[in-house]
PDB file of N, CA and C in Angstrom:
ATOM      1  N   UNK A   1      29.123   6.554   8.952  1.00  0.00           N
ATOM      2  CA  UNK A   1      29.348   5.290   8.294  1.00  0.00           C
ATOM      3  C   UNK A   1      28.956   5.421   6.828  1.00  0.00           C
ATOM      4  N   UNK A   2      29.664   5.099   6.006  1.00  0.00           N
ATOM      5  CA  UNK A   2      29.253   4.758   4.456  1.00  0.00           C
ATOM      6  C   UNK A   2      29.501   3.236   3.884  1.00  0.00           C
ATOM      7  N   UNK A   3      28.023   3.281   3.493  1.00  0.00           N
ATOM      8  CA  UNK A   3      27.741   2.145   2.735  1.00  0.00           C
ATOM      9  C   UNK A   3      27.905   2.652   1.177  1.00  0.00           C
ATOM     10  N   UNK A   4      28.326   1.820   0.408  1.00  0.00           N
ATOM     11  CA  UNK A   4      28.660   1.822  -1.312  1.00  0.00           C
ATOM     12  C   UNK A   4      27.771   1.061  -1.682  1.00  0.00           C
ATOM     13  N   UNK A   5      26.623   1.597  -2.169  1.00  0.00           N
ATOM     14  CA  UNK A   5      25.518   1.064  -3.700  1.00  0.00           C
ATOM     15  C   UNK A   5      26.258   0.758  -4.246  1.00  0.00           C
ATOM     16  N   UNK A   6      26.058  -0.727  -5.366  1.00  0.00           N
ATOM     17  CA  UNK A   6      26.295  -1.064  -6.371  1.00  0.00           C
ATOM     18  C   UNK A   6      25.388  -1.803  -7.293  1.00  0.00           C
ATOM     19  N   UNK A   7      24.557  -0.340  -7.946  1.00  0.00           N
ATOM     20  CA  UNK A   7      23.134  -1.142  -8.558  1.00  0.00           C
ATOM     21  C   UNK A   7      22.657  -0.084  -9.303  1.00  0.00           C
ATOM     22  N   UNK A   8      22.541  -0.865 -10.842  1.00  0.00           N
ATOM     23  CA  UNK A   8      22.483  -0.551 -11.492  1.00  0.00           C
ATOM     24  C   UNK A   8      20.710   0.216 -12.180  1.00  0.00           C
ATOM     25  N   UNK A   9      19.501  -0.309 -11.267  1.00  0.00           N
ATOM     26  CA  UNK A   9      18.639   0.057 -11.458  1.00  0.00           C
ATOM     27  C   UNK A   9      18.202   1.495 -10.298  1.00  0.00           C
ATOM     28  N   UNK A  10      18.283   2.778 -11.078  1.00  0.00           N
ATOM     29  CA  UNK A  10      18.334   4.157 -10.097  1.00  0.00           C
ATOM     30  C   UNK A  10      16.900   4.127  -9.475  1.00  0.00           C
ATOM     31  N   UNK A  11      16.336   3.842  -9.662  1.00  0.00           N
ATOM     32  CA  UNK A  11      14.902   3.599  -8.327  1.00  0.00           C
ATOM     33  C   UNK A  11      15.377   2.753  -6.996  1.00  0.00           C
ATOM     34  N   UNK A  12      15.331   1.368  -7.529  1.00  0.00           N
ATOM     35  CA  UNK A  12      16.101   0.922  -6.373  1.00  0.00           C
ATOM     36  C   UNK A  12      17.424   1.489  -5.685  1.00  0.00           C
ATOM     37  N   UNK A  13      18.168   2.193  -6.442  1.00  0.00           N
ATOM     38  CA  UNK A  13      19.424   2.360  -5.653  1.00  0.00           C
ATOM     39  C   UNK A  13      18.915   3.702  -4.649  1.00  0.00           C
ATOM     40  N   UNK A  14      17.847   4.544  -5.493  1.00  0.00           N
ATOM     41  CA  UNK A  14      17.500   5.626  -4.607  1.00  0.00           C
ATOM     42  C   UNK A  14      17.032   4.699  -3.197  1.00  0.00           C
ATOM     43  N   UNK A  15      15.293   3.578  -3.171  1.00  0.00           N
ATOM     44  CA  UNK A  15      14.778   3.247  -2.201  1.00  0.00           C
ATOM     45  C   UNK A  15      16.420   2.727  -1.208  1.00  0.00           C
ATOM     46  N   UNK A  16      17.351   1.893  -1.740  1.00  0.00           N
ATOM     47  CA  UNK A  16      18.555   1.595  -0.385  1.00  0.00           C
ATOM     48  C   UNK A  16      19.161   2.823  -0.067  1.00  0.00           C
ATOM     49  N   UNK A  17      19.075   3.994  -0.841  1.00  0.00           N
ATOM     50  CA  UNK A  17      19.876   5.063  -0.311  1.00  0.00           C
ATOM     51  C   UNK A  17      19.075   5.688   1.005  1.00  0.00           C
ATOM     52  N   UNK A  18      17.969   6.140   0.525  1.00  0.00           N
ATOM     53  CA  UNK A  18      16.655   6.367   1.777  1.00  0.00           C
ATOM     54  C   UNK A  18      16.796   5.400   2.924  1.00  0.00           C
ATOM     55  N   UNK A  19      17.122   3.867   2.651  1.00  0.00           N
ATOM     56  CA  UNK A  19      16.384   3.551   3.557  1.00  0.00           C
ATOM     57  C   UNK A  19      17.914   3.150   4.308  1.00  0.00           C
ATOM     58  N   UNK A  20      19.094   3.475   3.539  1.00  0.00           N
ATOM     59  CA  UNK A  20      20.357   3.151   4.780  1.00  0.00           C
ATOM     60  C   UNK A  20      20.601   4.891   5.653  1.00  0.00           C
ATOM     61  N   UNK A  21      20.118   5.761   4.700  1.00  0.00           N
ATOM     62  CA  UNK A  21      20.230   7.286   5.636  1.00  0.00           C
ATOM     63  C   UNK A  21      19.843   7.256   6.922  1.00  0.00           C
ATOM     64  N   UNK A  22      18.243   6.778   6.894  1.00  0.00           N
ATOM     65  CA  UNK A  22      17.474   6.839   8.038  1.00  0.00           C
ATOM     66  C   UNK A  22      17.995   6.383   8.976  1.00  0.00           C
ATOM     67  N   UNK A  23      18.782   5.048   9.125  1.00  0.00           N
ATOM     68  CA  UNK A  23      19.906   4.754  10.167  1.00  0.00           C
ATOM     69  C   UNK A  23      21.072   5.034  10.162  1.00  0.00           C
ATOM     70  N   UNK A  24      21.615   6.117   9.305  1.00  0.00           N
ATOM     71  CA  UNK A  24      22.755   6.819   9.617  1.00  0.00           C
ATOM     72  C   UNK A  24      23.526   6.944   8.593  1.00  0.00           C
ATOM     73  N   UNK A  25      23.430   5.951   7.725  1.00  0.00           N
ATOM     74  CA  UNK A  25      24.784   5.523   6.618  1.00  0.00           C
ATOM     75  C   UNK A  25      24.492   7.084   5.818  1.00  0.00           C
ATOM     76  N   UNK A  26      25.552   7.570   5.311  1.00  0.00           N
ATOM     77  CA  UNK A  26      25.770   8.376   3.941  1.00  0.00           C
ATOM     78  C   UNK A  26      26.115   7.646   3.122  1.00  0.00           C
ATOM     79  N   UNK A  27      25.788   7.584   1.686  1.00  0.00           N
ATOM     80  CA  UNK A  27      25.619   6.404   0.851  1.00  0.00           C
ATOM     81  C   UNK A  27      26.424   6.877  -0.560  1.00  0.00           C
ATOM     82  N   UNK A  28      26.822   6.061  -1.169  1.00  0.00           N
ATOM     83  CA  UNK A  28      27.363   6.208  -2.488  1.00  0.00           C
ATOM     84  C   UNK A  28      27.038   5.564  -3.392  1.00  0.00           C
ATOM     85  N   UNK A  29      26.614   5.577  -4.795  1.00  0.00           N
ATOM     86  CA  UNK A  29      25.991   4.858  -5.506  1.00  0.00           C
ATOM     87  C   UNK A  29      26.765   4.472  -6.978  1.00  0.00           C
ATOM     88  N   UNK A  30      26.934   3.594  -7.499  1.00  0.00           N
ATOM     89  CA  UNK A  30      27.200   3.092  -8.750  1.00  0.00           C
ATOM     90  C   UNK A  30      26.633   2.222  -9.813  1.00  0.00           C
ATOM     91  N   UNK A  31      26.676   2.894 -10.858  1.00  0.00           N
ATOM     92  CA  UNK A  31      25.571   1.925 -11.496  1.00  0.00           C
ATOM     93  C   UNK A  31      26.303   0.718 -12.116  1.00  0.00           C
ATOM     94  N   UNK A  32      27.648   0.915 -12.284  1.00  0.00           N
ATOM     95  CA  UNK A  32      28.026   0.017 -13.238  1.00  0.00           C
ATOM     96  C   UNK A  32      29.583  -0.873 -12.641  1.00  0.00           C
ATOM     97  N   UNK A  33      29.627  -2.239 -12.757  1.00  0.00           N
ATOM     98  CA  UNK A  33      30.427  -2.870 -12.045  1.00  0.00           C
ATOM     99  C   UNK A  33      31.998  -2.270 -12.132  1.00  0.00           C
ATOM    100  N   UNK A  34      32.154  -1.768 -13.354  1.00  0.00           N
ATOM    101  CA  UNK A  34      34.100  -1.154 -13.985  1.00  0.00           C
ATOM    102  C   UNK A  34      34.312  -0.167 -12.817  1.00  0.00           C
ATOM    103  N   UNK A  35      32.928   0.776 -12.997  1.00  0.00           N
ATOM    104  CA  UNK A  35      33.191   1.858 -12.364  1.00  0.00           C
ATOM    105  C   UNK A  35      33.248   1.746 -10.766  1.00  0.00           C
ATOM    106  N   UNK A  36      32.729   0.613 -10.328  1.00  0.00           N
ATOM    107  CA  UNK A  36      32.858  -0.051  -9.077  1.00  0.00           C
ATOM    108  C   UNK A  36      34.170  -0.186  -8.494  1.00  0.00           C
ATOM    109  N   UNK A  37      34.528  -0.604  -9.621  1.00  0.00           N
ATOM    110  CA  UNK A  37      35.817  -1.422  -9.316  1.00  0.00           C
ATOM    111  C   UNK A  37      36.849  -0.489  -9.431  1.00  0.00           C
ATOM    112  N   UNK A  38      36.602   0.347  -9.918  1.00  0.00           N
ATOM    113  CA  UNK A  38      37.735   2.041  -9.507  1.00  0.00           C
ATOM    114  C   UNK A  38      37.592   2.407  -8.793  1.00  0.00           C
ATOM    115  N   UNK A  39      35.928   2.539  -8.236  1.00  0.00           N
ATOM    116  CA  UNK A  39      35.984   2.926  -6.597  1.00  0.00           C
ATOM    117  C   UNK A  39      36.615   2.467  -5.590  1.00  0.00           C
ATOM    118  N   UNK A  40      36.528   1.288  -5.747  1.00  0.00           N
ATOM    119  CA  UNK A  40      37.123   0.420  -4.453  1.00  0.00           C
ATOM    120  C   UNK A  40      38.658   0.988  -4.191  1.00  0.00           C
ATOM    121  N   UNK A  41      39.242   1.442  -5.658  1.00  0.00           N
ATOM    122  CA  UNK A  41      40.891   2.094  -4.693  1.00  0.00           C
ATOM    123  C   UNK A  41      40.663   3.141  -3.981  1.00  0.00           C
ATOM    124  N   UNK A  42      39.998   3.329  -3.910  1.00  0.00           N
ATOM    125  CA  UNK A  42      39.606   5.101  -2.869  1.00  0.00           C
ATOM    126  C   UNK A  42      38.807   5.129  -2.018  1.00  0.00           C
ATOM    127  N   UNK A  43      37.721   4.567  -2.103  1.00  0.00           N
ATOM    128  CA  UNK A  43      36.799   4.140  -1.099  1.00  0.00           C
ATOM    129  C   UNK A  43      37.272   2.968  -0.055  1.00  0.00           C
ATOM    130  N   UNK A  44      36.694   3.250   1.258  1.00  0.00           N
ATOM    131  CA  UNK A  44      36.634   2.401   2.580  1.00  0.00           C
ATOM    132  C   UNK A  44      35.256   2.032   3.414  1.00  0.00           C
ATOM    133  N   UNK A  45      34.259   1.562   2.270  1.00  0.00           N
ATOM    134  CA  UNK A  45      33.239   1.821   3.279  1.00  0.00           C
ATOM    135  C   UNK A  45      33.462   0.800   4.309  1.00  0.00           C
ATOM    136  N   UNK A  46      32.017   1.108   5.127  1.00  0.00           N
ATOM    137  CA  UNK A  46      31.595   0.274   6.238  1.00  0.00           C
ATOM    138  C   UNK A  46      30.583  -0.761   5.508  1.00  0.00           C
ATOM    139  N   UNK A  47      29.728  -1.238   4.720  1.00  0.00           N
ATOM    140  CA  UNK A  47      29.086  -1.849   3.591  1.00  0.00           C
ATOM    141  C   UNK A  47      29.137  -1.397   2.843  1.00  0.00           C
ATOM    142  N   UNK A  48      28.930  -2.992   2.040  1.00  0.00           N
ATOM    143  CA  UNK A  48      28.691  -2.818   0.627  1.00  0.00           C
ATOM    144  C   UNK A  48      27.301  -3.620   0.198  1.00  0.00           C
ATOM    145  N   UNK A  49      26.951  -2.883  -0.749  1.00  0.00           N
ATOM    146  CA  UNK A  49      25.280  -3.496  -1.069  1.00  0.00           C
ATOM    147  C   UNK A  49      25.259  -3.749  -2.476  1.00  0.00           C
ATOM    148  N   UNK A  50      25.598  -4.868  -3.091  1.00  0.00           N
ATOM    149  CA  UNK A  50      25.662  -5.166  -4.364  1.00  0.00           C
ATOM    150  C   UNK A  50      24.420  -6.168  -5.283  1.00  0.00           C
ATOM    151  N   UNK A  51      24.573  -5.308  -6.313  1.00  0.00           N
ATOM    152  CA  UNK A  51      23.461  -6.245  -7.465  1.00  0.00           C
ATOM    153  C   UNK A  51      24.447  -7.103  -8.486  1.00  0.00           C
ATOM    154  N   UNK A  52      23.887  -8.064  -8.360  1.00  0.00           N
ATOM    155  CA  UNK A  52      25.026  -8.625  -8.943  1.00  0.00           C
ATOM    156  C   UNK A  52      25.157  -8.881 -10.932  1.00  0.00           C
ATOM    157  N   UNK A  53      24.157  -8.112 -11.256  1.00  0.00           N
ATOM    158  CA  UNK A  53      23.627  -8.217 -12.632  1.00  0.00           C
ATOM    159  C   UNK A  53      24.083  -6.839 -13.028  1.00  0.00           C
ATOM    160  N   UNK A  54      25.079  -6.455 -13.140  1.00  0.00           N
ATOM    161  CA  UNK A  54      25.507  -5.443 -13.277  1.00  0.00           C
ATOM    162  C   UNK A  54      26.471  -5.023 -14.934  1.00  0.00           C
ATOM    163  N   UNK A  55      26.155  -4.421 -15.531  1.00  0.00           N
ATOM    164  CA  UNK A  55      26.844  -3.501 -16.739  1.00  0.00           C
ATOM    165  C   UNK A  55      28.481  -4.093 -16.499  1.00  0.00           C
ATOM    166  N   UNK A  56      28.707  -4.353 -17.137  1.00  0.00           N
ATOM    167  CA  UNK A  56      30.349  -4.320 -17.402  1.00  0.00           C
ATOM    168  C   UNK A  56      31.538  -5.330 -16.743  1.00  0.00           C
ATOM    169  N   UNK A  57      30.957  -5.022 -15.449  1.00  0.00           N
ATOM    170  CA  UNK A  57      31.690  -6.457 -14.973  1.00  0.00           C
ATOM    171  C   UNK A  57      30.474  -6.597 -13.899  1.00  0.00           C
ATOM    172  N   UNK A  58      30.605  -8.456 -13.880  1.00  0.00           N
ATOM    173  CA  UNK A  58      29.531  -8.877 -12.728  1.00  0.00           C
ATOM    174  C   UNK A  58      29.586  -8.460 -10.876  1.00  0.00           C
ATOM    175  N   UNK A  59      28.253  -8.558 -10.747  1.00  0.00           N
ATOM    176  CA  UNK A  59      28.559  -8.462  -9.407  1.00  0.00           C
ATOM    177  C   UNK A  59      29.187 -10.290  -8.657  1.00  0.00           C
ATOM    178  N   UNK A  60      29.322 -10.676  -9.324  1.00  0.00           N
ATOM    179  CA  UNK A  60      30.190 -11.925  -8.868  1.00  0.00           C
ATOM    180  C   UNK A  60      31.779 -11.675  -8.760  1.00  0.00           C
ATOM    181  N   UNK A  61      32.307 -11.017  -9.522  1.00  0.00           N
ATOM    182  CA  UNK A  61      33.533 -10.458  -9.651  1.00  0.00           C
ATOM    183  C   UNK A  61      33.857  -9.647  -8.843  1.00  0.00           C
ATOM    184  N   UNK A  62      32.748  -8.456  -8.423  1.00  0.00           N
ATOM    185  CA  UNK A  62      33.465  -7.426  -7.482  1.00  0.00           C
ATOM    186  C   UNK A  62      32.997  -8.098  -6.173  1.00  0.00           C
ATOM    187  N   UNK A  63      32.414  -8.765  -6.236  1.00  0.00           N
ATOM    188  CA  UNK A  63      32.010  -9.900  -5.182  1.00  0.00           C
ATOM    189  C   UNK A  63      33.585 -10.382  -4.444  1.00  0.00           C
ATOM    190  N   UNK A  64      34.185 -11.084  -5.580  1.00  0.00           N
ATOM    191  CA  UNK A  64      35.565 -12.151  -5.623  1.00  0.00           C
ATOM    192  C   UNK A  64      36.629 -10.329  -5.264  1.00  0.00           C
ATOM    193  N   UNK A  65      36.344  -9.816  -6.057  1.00  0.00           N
ATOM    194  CA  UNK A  65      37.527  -8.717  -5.671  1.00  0.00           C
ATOM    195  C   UNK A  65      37.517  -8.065  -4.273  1.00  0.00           C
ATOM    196  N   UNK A  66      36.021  -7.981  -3.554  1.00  0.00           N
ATOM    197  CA  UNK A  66      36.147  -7.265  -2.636  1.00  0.00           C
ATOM    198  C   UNK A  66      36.560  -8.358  -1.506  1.00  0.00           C
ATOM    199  N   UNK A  67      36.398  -9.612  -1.498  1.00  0.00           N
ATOM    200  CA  UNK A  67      37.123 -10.683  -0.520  1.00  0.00           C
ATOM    201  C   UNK A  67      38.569 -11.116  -0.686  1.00  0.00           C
ATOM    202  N   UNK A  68      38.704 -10.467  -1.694  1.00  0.00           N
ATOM    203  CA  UNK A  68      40.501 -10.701  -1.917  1.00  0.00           C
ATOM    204  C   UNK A  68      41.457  -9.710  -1.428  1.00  0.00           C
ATOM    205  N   UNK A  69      40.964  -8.420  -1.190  1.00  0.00           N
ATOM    206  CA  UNK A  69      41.497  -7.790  -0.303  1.00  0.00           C
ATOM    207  C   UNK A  69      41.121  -7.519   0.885  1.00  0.00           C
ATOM    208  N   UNK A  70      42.285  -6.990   1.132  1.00  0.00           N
ATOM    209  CA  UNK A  70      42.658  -7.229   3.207  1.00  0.00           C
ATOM    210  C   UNK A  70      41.812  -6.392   4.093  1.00  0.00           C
ATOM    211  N   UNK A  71      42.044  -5.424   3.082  1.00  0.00           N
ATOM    212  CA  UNK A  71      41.580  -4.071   4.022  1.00  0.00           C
ATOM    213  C   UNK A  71      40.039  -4.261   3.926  1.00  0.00           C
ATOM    214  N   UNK A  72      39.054  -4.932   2.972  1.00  0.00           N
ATOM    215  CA  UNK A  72      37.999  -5.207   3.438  1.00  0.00           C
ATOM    216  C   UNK A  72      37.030  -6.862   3.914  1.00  0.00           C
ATOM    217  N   UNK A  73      38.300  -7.634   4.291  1.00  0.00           N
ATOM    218  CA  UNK A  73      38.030  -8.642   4.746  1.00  0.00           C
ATOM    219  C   UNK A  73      37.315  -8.884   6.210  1.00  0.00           C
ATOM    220  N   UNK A  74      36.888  -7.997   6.589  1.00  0.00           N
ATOM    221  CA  UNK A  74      35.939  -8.063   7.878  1.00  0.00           C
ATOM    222  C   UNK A  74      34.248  -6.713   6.879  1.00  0.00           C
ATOM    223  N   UNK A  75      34.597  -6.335   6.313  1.00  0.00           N
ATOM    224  CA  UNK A  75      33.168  -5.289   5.798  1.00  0.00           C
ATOM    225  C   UNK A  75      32.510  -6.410   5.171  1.00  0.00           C
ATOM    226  N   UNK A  76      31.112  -5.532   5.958  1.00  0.00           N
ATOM    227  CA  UNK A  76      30.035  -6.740   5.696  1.00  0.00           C
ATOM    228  C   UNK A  76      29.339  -6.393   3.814  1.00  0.00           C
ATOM    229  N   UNK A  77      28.636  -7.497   3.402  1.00  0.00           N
ATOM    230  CA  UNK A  77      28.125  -7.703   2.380  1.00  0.00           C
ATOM    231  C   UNK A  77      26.778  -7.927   2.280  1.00  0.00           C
ATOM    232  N   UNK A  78      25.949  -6.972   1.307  1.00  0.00           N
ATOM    233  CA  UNK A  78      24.354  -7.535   1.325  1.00  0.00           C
ATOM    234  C   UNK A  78      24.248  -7.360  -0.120  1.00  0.00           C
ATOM    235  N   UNK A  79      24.205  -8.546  -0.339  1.00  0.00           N
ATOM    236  CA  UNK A  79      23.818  -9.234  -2.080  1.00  0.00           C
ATOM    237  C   UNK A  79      22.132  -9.133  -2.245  1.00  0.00           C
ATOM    238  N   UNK A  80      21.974  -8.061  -3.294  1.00  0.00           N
ATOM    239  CA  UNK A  80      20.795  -8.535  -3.714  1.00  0.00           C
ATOM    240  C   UNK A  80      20.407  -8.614  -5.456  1.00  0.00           C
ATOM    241  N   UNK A  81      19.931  -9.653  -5.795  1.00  0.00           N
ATOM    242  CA  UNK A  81      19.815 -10.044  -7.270  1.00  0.00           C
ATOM    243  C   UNK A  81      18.134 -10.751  -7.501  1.00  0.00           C
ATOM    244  N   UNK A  82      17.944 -10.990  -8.690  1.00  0.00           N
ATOM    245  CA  UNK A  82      16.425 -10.696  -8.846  1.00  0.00           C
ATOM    246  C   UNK A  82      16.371 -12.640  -9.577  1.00  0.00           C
ATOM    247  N   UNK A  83      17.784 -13.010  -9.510  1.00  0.00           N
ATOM    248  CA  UNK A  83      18.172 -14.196 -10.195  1.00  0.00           C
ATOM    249  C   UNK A  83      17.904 -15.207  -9.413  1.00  0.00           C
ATOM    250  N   UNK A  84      16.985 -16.178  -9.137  1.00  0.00           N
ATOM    251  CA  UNK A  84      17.349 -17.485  -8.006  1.00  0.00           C
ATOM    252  C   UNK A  84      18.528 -18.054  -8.181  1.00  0.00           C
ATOM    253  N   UNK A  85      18.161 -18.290  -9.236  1.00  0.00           N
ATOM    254  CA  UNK A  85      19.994 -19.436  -9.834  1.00  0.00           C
ATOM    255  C   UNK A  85      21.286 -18.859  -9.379  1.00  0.00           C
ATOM    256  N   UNK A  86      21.319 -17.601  -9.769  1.00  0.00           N
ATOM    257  CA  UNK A  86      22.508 -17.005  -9.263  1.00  0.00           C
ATOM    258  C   UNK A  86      22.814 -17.190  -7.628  1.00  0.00           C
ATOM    259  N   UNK A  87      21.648 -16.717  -7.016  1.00  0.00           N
ATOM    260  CA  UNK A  87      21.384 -16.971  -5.465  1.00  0.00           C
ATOM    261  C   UNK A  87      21.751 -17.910  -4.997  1.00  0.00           C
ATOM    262  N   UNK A  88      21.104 -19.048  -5.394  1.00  0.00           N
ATOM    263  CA  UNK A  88      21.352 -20.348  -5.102  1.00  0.00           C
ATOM    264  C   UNK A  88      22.583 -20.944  -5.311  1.00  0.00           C
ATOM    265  N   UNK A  89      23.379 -20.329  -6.525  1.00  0.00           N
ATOM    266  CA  UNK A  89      25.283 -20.730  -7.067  1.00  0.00           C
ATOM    267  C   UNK A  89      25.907 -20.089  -5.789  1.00  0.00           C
ATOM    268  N   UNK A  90      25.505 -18.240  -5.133  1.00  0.00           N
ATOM    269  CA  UNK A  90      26.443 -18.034  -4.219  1.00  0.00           C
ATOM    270  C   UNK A  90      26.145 -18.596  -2.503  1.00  0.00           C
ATOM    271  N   UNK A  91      25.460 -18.874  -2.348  1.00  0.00           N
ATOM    272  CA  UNK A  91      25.268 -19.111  -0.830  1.00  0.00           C
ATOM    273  C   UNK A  91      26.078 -19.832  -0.266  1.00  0.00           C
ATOM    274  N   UNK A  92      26.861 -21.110  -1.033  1.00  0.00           N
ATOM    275  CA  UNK A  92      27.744 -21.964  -0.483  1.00  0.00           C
ATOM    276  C   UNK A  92      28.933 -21.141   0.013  1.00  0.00           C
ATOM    277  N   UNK A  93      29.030 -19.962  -0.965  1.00  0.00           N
ATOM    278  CA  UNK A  93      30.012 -18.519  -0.952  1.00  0.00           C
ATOM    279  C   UNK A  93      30.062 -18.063   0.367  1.00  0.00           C
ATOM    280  N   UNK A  94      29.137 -17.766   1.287  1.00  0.00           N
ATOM    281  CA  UNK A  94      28.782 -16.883   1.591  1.00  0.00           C
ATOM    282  C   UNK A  94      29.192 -17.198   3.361  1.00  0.00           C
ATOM    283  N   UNK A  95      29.838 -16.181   4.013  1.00  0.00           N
ATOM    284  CA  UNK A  95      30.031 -16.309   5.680  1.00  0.00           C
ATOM    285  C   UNK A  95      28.553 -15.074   6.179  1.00  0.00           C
ATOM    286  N   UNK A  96      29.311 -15.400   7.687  1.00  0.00           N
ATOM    287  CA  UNK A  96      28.506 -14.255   8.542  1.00  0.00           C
ATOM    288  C   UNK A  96      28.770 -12.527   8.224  1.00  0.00           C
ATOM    289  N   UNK A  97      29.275 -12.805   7.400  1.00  0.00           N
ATOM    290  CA  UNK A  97      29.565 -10.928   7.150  1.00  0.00           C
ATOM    291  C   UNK A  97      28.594 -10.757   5.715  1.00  0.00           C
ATOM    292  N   UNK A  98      27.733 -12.016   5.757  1.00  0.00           N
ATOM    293  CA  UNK A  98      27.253 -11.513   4.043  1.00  0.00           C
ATOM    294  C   UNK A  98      25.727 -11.857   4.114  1.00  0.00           C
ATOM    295  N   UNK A  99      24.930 -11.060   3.778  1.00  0.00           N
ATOM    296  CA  UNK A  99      23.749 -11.592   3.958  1.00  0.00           C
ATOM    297  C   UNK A  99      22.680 -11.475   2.141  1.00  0.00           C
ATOM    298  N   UNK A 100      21.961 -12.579   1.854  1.00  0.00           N
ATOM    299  CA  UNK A 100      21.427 -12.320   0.405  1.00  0.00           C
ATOM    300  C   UNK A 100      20.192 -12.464   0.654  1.00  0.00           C
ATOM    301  N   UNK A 101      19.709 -11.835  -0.616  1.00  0.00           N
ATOM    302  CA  UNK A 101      18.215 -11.480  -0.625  1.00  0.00           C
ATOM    303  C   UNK A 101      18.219 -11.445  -2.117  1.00  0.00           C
ATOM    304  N   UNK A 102      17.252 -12.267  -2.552  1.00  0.00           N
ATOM    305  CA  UNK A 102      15.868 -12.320  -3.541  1.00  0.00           C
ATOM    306  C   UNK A 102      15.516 -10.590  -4.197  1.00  0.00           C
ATOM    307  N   UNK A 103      15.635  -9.979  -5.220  1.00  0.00           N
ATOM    308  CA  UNK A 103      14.573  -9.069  -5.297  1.00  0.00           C
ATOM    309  C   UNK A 103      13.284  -9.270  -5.236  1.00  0.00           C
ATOM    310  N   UNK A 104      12.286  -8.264  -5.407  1.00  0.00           N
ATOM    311  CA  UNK A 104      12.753  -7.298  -4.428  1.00  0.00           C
ATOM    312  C   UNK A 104      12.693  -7.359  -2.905  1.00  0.00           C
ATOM    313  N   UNK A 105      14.184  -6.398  -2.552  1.00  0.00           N
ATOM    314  CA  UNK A 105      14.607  -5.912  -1.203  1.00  0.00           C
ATOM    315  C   UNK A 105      13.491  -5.016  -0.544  1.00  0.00           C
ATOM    316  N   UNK A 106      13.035  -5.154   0.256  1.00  0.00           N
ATOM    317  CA  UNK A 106      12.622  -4.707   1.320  1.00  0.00           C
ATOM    318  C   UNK A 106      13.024  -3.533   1.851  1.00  0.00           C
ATOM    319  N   UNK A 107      12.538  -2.255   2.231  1.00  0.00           N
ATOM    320  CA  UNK A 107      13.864  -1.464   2.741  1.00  0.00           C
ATOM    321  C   UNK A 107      14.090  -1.969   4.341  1.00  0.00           C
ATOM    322  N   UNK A 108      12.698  -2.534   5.036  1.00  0.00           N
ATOM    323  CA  UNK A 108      13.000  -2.522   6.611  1.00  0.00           C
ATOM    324  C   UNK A 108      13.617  -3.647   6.568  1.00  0.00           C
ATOM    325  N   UNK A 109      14.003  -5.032   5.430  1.00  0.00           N
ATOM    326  CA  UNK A 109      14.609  -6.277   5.421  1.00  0.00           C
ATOM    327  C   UNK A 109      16.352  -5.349   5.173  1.00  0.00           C
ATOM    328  N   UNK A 110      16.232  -4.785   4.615  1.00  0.00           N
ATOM    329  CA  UNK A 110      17.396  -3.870   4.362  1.00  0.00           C
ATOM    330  C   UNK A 110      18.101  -3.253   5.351  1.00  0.00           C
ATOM    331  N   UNK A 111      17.440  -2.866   5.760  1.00  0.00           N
ATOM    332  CA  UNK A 111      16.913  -1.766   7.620  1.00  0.00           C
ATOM    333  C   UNK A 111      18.077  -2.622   8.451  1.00  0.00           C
ATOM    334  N   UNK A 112      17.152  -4.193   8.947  1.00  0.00           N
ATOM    335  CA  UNK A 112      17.561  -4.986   9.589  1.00  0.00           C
ATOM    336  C   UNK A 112      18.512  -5.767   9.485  1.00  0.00           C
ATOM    337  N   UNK A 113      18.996  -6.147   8.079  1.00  0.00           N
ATOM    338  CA  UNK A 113      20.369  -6.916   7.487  1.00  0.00           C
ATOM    339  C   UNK A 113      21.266  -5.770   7.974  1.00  0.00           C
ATOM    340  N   UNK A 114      21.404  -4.193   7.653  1.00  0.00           N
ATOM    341  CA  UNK A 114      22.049  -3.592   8.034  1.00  0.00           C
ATOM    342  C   UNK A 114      22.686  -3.118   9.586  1.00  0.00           C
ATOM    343  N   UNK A 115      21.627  -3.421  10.279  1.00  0.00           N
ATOM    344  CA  UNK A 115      21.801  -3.390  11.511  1.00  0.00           C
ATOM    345  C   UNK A 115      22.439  -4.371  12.025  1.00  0.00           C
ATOM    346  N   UNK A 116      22.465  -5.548  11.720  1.00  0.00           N
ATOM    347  CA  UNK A 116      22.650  -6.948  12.118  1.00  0.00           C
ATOM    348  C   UNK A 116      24.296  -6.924  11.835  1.00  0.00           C
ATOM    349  N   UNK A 117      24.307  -7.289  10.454  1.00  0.00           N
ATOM    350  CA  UNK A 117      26.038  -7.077   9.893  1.00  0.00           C
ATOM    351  C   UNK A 117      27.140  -5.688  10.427  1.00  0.00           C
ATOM    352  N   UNK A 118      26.360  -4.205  10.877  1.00  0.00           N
ATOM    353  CA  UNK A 118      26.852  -3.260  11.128  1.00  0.00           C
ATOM    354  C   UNK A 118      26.964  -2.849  12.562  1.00  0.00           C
ATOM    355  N   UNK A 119      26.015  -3.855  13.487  1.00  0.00           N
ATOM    356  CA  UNK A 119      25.700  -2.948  14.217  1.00  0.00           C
ATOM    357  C   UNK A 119      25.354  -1.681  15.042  1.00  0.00           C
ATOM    358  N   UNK A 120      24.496  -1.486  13.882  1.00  0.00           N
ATOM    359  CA  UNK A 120      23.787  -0.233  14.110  1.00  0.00           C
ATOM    360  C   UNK A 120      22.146  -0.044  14.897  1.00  0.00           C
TER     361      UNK A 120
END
């Protein structure tokens, strides 16, 4: 299974990379939203784990882009941002395939969102 990082701070993106391995995921990482958004034509993950304060384009956008297409309209979503306000603007957003979190993430809150949305 691969989950796609999208976070722009490389400590944290290392702690979600560690802590989605340990349950299986091989992970991919991006720091910056453009370059995100090129991934997505080539990439298929199984999650996506997005910051939404991101370089270049927002994680609100690849947010809106990754629900507009088909092919990942069932892959689950774990939003995490360090912003309340922002938090609080997407939740009305948000179904059972998406789960948000407050920085900082947790890795075993991470652990368990992942398991939950992936069943793993």
């Amino acid at each position: 299974m691969l989950a796609f990082i999208v976070e722009d701070n490389a400590a944290l993106a290392l702690v979600y990379t560690e802590a989605l391995n340990h349950i299986g995921f091989e992970t991919e990482i991006v720091a910056d939203g453009r370059e995100a958004l090129t991934r997505l034509n080539t990439l298929s993950p199984d999650l996506f784990l997005l910051d939404m304060n991101l370089p270049h384009v927002s994680g609100h956008f690849l947010l809106q882009q990754i629900r507009s297409e088909v092919r990942f309209a069932t892959t689950p979503i774990i939003i995490a941002t360090a912003n309340t306000v922002v938090a609080e603007a997407l939740r009305p957003e948000l179904d059972e395939r998406c789960e948000l979190f407050i920085k900082p993430l947790r890795p075993t809150d991470l652990i368990a969102a992942a398991r939950r949305l992936c069943g793993v």
